[in-house]
Protein backbone atom coordinates (compact mmCIF):
# COMPACT_ATOMS: atom_id res chain seq x y z
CA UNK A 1 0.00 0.00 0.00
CA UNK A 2 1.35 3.27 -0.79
CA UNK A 3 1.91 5.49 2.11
CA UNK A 4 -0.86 8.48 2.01
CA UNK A 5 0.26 11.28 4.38
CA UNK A 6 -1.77 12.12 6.82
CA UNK A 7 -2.10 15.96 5.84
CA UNK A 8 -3.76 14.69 2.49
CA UNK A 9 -6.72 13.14 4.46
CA UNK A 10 -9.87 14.91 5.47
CA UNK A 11 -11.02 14.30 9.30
CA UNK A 12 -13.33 11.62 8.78
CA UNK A 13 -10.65 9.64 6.65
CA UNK A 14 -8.69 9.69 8.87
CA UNK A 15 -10.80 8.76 11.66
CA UNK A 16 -11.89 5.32 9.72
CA UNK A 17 -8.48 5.12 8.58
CA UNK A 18 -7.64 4.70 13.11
CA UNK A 19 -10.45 2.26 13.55
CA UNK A 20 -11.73 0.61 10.42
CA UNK A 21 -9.48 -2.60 8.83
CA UNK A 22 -12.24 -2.50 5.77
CA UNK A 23 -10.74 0.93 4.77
CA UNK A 24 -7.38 -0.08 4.72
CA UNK A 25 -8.00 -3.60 2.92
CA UNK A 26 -9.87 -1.88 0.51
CA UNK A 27 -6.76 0.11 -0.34
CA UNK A 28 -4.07 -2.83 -1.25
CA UNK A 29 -4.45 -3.21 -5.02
CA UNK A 30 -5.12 -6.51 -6.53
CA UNK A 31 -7.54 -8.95 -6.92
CA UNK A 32 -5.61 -12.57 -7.41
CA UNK A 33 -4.01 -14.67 -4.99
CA UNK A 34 -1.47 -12.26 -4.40
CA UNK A 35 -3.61 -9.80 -3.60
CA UNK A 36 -5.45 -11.91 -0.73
CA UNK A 37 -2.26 -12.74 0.41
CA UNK A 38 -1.30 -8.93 0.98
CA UNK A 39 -4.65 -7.91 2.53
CA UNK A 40 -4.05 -11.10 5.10
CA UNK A 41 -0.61 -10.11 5.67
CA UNK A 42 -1.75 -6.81 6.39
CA UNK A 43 -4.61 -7.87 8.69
CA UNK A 44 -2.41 -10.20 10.51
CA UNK A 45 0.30 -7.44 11.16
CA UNK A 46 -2.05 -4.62 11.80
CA UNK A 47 -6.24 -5.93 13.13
CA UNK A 48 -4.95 -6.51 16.40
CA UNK A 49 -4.14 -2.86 16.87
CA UNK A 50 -7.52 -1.76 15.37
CA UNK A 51 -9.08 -4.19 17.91
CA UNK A 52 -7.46 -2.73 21.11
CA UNK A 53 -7.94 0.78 19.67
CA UNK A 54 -11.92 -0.29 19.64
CA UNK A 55 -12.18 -2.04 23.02
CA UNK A 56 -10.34 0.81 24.88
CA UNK A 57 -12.63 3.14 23.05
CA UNK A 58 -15.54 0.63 24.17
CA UNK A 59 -14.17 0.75 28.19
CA UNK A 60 -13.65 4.76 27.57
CA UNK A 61 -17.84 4.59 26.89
CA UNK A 62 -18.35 2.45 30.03
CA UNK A 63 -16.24 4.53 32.69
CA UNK A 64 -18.12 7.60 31.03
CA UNK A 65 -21.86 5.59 31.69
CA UNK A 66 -20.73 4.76 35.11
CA UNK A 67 -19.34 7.50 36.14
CA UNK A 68 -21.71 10.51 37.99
CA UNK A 69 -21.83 12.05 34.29
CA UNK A 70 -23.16 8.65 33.26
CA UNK A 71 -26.70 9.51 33.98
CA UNK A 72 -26.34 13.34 31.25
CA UNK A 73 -25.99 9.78 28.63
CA UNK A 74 -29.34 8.37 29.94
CA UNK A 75 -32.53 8.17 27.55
CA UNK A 76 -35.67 6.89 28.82
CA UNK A 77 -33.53 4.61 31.12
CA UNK A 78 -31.35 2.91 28.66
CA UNK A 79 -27.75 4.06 29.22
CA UNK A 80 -26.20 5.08 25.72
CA UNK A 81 -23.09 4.90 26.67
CA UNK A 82 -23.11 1.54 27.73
CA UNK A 83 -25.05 0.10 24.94
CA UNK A 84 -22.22 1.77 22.57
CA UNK A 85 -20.12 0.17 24.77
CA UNK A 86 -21.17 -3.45 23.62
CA UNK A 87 -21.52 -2.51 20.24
CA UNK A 88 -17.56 -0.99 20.48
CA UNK A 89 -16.36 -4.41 22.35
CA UNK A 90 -18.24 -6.26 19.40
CA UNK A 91 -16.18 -4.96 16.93
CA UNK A 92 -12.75 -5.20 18.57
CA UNK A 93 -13.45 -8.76 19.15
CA UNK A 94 -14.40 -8.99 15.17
CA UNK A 95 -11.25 -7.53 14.35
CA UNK A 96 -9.52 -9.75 16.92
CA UNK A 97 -10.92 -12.50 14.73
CA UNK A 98 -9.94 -11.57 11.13
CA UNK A 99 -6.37 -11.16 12.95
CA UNK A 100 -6.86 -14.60 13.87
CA UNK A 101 -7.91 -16.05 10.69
CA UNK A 102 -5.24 -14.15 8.78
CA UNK A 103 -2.79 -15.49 10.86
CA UNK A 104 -4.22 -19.02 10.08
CA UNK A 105 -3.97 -18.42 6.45
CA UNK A 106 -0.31 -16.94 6.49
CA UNK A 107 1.09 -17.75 9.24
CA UNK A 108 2.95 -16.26 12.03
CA UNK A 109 5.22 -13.14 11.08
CA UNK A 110 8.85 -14.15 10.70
CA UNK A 111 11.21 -13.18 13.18
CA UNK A 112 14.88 -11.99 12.43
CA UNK A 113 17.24 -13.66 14.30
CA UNK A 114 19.04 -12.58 17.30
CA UNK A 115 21.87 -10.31 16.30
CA UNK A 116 25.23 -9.85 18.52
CA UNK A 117 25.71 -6.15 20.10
CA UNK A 118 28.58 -5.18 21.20
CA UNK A 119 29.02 -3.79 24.77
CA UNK A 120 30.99 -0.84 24.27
């Protein structure tokens, strides 16, 4: 994928662009094998970051709902917050997931091996 600076990109690209894997599969060109290959490669390296990103956003809703602001969130009795909350932890789990299953298609990452230093 080329890199796209950041100053290029209006707000709400660049606010999918933090949360979304879609938007950045979407991105990697090609359609063949290789191109599946990149987009799990990708996924494997990078939907685990999306999916933290998500469930601390998710536990950001929750402290809000519980907090003594939580009840400014509050319509007709159902907490907002909170119900954002699940949806938020249901989507860093699905990321979690395609991490998973990328990694199951590709494999782990390779690791360089250990390199000498010297103690100077």
């Amino acid at each position: 994928m080329p890199p796209t600076p950041k100053s290029d990109l209006p707000l709400h690209h660049a606010l999918i662009a933090y949360f979304w894997a879609p938007w950045h599969l979407r991105r990697i060109p090609g359609t063949g094998p290789e191109g599946r290959r990149a987009r799990a490669v990708w996924c494997r390296d990078h939907c685990a970051t999306l999916a933290g990103r998500w469930i601390l956003f998710g536990f950001a809703l929750w402290m809000i709902q519980i907090s003594p602001l939580g009840f400014l969130f509050a319509v007709g009795g159902w907490p907002l917050l909170g119900l954002f909350f699940l949806v938020a932890f249901m989507v860093g789990i699905g990321h979690l997931a395609a991490q998973l299953v990328a990694q199951k298609k590709v494999g782990p990452p390779k690791i360089d091996p250990p390199v000498d230093r010297d103690e100077d």
